[in-house]
PDB file of N, CA and C in Angstrom:
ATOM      1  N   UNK A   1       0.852  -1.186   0.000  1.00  0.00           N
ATOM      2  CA  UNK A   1       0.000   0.000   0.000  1.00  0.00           C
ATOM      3  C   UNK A   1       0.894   1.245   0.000  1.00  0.00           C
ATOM      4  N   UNK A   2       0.847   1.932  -0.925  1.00  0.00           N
ATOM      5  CA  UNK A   2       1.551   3.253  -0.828  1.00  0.00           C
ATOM      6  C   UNK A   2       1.014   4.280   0.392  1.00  0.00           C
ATOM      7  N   UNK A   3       2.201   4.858   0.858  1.00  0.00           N
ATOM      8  CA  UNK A   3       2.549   5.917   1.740  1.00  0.00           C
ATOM      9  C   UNK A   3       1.202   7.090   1.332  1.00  0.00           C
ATOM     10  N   UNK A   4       0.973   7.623   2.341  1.00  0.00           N
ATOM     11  CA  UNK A   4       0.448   9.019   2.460  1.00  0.00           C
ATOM     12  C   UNK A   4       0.915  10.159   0.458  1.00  0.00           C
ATOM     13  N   UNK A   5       2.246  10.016   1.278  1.00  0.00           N
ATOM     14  CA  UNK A   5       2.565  10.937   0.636  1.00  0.00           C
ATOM     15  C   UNK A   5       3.057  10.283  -0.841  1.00  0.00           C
ATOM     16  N   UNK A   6       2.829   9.565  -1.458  1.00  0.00           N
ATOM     17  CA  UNK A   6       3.275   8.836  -2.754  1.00  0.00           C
ATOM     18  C   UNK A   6       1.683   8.922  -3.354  1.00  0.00           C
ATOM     19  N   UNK A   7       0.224   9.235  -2.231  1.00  0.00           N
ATOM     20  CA  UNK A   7      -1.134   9.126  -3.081  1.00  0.00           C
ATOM     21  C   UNK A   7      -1.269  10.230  -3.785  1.00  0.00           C
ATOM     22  N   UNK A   8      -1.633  10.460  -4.744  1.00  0.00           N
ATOM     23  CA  UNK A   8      -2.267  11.472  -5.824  1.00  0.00           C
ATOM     24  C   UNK A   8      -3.106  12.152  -4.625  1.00  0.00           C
ATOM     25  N   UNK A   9      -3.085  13.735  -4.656  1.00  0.00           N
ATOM     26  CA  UNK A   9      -4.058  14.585  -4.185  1.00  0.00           C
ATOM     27  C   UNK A   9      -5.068  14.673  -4.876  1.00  0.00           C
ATOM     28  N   UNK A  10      -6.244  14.689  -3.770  1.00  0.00           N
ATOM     29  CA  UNK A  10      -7.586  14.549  -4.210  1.00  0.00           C
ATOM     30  C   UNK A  10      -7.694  15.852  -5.039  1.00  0.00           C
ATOM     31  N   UNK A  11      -8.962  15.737  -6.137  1.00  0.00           N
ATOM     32  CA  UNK A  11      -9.276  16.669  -6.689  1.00  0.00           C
ATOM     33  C   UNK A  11      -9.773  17.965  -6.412  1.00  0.00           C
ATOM     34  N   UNK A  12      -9.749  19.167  -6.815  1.00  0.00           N
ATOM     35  CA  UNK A  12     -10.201  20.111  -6.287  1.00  0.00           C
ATOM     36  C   UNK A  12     -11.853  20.262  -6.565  1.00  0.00           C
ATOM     37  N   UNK A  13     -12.685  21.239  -5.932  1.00  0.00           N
ATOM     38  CA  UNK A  13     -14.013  20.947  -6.213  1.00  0.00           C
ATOM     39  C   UNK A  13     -14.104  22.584  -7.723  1.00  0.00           C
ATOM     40  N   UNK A  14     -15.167  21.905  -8.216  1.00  0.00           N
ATOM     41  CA  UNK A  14     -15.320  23.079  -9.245  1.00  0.00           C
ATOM     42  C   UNK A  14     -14.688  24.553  -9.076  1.00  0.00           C
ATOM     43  N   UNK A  15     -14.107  25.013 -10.193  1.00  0.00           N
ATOM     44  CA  UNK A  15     -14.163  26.188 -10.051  1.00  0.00           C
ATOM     45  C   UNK A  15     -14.866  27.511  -9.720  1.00  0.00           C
ATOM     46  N   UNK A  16     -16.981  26.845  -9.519  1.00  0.00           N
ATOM     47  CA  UNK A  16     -17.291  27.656  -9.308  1.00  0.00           C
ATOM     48  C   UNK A  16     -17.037  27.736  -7.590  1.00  0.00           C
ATOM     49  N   UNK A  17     -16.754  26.616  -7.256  1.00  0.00           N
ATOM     50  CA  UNK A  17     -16.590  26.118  -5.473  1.00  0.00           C
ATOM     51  C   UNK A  17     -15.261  26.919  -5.464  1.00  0.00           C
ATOM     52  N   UNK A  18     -14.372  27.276  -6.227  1.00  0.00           N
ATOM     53  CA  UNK A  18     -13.010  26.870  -5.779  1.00  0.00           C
ATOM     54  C   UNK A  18     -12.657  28.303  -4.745  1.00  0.00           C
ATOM     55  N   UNK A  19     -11.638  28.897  -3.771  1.00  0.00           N
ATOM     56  CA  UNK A  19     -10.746  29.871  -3.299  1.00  0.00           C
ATOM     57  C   UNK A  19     -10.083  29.480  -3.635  1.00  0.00           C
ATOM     58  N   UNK A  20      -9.313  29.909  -4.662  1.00  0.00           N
ATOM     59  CA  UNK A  20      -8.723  30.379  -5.308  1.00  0.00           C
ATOM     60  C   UNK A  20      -7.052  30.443  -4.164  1.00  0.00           C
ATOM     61  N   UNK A  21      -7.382  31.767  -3.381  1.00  0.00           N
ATOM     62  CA  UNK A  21      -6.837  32.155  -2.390  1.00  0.00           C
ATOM     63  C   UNK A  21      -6.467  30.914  -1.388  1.00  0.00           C
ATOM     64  N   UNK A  22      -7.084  30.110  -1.096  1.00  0.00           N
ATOM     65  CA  UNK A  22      -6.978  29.140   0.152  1.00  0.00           C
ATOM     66  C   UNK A  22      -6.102  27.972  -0.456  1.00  0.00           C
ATOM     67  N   UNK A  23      -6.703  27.448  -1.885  1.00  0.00           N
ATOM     68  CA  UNK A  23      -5.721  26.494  -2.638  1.00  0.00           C
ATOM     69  C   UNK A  23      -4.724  26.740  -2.922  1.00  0.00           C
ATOM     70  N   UNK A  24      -4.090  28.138  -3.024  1.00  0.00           N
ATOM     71  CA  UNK A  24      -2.726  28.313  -3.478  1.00  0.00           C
ATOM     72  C   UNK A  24      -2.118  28.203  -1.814  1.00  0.00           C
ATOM     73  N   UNK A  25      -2.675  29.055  -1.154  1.00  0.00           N
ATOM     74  CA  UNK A  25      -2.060  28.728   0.172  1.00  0.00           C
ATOM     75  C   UNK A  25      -1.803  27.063   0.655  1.00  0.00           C
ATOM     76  N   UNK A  26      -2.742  26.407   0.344  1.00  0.00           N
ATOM     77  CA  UNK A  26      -2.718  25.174   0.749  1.00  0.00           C
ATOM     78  C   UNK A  26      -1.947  23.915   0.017  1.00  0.00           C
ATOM     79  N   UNK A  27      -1.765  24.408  -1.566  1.00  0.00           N
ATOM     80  CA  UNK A  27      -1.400  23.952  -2.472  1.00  0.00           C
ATOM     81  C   UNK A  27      -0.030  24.559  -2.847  1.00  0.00           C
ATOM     82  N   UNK A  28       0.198  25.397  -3.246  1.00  0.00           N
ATOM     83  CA  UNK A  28       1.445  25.999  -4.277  1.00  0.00           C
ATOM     84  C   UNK A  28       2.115  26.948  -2.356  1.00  0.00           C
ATOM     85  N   UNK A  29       1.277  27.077  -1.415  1.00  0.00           N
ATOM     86  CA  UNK A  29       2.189  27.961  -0.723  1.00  0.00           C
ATOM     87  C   UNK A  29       3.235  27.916   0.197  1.00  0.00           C
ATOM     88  N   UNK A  30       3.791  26.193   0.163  1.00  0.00           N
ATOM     89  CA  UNK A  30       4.611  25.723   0.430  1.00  0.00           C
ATOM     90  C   UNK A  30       5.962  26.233   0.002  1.00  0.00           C
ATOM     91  N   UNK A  31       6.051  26.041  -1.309  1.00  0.00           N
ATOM     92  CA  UNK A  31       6.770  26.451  -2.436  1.00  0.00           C
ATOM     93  C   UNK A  31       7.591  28.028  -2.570  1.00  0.00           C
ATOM     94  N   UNK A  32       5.877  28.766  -2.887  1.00  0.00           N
ATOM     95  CA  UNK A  32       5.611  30.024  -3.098  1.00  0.00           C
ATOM     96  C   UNK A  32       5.246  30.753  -2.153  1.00  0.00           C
ATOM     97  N   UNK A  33       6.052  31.534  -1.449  1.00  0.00           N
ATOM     98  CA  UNK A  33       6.145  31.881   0.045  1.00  0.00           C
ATOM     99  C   UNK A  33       5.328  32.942  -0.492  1.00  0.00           C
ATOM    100  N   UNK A  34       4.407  33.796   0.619  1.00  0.00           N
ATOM    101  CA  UNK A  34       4.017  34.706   0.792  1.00  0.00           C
ATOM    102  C   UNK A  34       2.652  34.423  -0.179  1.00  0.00           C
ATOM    103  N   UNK A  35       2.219  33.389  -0.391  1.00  0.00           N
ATOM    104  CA  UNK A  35       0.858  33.656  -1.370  1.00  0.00           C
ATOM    105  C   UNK A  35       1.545  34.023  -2.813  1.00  0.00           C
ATOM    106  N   UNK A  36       2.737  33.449  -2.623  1.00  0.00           N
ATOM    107  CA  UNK A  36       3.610  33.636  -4.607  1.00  0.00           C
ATOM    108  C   UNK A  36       4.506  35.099  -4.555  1.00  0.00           C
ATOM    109  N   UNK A  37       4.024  36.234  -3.342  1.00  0.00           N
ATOM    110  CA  UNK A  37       4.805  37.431  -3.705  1.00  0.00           C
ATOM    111  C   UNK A  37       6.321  37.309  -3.430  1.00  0.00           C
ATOM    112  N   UNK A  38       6.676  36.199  -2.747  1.00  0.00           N
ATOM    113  CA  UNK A  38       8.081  36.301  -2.644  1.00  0.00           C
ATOM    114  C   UNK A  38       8.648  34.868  -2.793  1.00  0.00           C
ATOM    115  N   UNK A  39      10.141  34.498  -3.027  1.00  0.00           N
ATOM    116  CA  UNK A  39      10.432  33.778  -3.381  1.00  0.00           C
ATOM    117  C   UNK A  39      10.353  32.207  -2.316  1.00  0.00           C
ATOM    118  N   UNK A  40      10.216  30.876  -2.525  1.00  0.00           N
ATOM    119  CA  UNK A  40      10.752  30.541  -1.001  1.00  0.00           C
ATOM    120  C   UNK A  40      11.683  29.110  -2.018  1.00  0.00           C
ATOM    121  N   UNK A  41      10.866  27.992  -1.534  1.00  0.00           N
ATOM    122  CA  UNK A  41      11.735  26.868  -2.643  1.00  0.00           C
ATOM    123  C   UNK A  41      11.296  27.101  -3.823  1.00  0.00           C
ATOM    124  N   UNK A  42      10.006  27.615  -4.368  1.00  0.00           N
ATOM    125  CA  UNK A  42      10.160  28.038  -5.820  1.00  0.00           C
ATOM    126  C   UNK A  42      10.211  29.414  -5.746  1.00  0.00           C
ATOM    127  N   UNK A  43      10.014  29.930  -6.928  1.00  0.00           N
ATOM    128  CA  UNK A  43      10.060  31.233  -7.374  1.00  0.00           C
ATOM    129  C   UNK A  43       9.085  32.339  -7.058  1.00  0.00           C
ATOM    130  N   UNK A  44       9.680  33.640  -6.856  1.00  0.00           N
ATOM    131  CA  UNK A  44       8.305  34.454  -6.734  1.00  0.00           C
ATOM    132  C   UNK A  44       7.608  34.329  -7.471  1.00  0.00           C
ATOM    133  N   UNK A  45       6.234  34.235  -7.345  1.00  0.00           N
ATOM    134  CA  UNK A  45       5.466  34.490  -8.946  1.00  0.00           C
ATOM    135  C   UNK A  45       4.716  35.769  -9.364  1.00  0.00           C
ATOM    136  N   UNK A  46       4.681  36.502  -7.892  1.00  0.00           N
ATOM    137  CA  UNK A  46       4.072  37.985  -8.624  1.00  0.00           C
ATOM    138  C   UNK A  46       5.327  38.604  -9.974  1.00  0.00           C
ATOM    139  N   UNK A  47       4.475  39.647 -10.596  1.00  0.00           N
ATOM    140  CA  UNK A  47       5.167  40.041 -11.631  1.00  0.00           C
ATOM    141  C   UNK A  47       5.511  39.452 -12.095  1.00  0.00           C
ATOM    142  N   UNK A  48       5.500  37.856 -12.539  1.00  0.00           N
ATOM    143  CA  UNK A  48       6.557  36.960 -13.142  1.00  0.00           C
ATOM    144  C   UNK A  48       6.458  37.353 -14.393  1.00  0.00           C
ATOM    145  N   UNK A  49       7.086  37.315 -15.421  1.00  0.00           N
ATOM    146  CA  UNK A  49       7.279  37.661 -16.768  1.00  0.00           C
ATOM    147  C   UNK A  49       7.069  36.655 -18.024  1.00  0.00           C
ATOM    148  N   UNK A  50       6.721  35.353 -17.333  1.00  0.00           N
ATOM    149  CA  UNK A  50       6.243  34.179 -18.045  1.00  0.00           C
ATOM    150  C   UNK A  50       4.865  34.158 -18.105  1.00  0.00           C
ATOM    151  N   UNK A  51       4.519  33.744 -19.861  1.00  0.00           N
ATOM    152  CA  UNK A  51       3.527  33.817 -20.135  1.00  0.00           C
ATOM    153  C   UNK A  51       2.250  33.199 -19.599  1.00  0.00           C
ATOM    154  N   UNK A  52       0.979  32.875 -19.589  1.00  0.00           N
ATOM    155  CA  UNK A  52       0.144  32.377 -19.271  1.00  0.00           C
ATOM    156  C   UNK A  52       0.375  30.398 -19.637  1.00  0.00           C
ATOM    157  N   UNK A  53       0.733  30.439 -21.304  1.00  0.00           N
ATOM    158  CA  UNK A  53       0.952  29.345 -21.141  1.00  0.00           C
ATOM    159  C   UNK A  53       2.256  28.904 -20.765  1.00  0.00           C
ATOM    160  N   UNK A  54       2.952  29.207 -20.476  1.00  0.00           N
ATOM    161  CA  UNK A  54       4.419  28.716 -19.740  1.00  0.00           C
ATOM    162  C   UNK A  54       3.194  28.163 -18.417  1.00  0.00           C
ATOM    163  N   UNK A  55       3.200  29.052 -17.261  1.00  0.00           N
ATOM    164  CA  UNK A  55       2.345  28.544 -16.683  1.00  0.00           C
ATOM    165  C   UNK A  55       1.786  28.142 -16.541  1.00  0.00           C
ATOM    166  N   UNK A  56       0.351  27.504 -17.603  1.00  0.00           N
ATOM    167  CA  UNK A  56      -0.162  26.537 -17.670  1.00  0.00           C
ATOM    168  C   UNK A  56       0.352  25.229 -17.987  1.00  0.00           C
ATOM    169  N   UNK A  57       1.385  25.131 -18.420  1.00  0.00           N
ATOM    170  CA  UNK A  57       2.388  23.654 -19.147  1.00  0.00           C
ATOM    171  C   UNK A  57       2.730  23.489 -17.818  1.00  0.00           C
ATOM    172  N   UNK A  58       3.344  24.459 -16.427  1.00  0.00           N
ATOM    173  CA  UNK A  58       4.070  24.587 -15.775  1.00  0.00           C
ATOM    174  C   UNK A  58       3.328  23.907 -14.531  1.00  0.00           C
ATOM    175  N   UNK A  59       2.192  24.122 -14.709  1.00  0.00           N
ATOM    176  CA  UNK A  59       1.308  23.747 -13.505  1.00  0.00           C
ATOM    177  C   UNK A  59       0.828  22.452 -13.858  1.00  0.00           C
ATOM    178  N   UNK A  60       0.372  21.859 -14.878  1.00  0.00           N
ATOM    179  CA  UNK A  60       0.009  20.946 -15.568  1.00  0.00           C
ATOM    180  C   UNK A  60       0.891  19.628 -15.003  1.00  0.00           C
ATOM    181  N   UNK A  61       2.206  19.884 -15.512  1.00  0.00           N
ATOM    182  CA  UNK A  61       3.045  19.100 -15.914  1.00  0.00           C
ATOM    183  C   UNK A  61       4.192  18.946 -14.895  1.00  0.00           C
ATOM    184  N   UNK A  62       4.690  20.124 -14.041  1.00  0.00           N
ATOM    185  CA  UNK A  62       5.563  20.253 -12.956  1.00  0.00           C
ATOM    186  C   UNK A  62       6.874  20.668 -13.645  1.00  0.00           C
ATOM    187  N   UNK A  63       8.116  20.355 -13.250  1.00  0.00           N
ATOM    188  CA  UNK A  63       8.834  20.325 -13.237  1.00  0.00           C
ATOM    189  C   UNK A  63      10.038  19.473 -12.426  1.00  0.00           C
ATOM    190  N   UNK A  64      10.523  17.889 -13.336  1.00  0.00           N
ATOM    191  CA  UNK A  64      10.962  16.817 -12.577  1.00  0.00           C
ATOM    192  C   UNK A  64      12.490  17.912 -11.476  1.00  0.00           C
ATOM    193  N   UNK A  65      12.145  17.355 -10.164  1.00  0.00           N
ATOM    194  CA  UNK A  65      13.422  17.769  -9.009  1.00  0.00           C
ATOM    195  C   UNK A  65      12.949  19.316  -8.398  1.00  0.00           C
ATOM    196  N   UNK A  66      11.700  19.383  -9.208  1.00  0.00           N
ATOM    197  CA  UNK A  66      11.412  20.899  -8.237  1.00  0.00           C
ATOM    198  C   UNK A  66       9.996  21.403  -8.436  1.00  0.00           C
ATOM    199  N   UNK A  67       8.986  20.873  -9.509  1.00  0.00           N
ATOM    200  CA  UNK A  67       7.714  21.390  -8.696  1.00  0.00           C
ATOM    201  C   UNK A  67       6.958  20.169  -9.358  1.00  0.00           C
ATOM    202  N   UNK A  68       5.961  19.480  -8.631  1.00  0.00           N
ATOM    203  CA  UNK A  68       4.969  18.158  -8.593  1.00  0.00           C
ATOM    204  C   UNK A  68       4.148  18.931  -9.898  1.00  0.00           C
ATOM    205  N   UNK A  69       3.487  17.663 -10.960  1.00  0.00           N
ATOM    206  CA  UNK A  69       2.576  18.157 -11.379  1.00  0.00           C
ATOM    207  C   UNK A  69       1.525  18.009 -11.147  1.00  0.00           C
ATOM    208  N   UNK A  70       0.630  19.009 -11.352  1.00  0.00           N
ATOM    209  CA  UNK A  70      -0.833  18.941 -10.745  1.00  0.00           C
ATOM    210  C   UNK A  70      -2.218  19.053 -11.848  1.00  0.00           C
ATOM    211  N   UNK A  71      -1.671  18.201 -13.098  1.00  0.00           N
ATOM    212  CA  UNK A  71      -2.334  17.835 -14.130  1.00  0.00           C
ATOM    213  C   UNK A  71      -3.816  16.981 -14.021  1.00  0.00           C
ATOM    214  N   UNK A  72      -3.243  15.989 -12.967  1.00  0.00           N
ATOM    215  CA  UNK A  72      -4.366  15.270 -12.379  1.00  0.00           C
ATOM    216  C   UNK A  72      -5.632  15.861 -11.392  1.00  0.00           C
ATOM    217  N   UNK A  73      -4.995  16.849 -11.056  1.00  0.00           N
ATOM    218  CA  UNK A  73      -5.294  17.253  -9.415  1.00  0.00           C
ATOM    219  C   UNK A  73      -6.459  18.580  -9.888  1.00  0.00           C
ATOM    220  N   UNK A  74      -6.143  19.532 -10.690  1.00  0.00           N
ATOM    221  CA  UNK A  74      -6.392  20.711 -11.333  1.00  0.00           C
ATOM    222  C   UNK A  74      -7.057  20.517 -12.666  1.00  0.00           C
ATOM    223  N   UNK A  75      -8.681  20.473 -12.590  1.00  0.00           N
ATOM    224  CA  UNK A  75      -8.802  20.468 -14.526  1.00  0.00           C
ATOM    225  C   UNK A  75      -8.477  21.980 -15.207  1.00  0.00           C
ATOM    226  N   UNK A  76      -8.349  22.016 -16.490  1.00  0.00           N
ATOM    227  CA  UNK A  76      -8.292  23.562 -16.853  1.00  0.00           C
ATOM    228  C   UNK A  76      -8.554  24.979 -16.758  1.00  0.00           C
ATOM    229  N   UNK A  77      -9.844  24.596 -16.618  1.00  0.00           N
ATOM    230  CA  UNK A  77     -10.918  25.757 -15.684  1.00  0.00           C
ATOM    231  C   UNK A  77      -9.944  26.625 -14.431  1.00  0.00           C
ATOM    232  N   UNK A  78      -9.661  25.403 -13.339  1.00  0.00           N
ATOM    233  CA  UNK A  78      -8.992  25.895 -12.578  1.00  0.00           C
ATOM    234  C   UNK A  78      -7.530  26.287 -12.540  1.00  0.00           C
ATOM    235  N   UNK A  79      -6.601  25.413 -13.551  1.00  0.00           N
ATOM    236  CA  UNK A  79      -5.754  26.145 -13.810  1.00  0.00           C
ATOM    237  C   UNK A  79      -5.739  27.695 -14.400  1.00  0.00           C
ATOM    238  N   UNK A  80      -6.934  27.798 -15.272  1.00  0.00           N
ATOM    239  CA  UNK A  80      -6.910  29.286 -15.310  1.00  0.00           C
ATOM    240  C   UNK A  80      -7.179  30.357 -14.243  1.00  0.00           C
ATOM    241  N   UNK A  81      -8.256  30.031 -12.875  1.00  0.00           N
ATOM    242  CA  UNK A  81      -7.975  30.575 -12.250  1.00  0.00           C
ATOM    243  C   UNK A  81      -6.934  30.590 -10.850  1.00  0.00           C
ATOM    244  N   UNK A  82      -5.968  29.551 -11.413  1.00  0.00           N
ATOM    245  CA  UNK A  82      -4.853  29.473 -10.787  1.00  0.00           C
ATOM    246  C   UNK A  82      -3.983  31.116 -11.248  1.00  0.00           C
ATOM    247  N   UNK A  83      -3.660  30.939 -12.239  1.00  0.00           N
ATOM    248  CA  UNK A  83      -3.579  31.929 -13.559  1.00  0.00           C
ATOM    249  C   UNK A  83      -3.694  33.397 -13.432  1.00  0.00           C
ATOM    250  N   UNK A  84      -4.936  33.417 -12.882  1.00  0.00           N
ATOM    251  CA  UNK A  84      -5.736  34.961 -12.759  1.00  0.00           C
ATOM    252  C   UNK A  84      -5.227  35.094 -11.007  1.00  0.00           C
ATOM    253  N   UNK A  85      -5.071  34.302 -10.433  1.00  0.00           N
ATOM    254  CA  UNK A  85      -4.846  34.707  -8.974  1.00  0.00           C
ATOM    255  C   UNK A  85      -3.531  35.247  -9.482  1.00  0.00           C
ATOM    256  N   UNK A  86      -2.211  34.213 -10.094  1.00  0.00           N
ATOM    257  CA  UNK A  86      -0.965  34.808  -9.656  1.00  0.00           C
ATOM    258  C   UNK A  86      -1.135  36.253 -10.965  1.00  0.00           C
ATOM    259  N   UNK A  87      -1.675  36.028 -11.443  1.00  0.00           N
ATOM    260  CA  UNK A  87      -1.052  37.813 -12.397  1.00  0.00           C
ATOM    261  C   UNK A  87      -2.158  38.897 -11.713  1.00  0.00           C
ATOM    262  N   UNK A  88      -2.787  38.752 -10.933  1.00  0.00           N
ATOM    263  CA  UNK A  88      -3.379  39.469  -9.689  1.00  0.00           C
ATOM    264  C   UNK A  88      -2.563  40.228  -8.327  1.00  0.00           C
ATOM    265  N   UNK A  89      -1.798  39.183  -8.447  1.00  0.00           N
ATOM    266  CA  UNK A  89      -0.704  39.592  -7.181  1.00  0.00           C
ATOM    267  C   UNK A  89      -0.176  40.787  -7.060  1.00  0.00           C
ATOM    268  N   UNK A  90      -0.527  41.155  -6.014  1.00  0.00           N
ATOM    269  CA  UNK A  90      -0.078  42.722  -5.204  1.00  0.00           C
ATOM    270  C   UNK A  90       0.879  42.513  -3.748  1.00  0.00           C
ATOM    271  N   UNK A  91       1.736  43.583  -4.077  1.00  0.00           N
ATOM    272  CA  UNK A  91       2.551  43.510  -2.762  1.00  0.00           C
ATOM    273  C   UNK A  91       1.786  43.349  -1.084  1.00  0.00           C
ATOM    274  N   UNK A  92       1.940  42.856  -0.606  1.00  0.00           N
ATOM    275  CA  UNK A  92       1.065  42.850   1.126  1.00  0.00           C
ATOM    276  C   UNK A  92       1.171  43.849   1.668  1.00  0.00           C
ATOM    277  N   UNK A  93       0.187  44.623   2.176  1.00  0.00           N
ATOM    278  CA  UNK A  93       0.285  45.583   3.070  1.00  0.00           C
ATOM    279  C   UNK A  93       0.728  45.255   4.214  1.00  0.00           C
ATOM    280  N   UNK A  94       1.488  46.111   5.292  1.00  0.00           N
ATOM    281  CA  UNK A  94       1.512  45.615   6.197  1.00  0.00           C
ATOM    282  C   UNK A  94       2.731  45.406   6.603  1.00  0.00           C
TER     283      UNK A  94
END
């Protein structure tokens, strides 16, 4: 029986269900410190300068030794508003 952590993450619920906000925290904000505005084991992603579909291949598909893909996990819909959250990104007040 595979480990916890070797199972595929469950699916997300519709995009019309989805936060947006809470899944990246819960999902990508491991990675992407600060909700994506600053760098941590991956990259900042506010302002990033890569296109929409870079990012979508990127999220899709991962990147083997540094980011899981979440092709399975994410249908399109929500990768786009994966999408619209990070080119949304504003510095934190505070």
């Amino acid at each position: 029986m595979p480990s916890r952590a070797q199972q595929p993450a469950s699916p997300a619920p519709d995009s019309e269900q989805l936060d947006v906000g809470q899944l990246f925290a819960t999902t990508c904000g491991w990675c992407h410190s600060a909700g994506g505005r600053a760098a941590g084991k991956g990259p900042q992603l506010m302002d990033t300068k890569r296109d929409d579909d870079f990012l979508r291949i990127r999220i899709k598909n991962g990147k083997e030794g540094a980011m899981p893909a979440f092709g399975a996990v994410f249908n399109d819909a929500q990768i786009d508003e994966i999408i619209k959250y990070i080119r949304a990104l504003k510095p934190s007040e505070g």
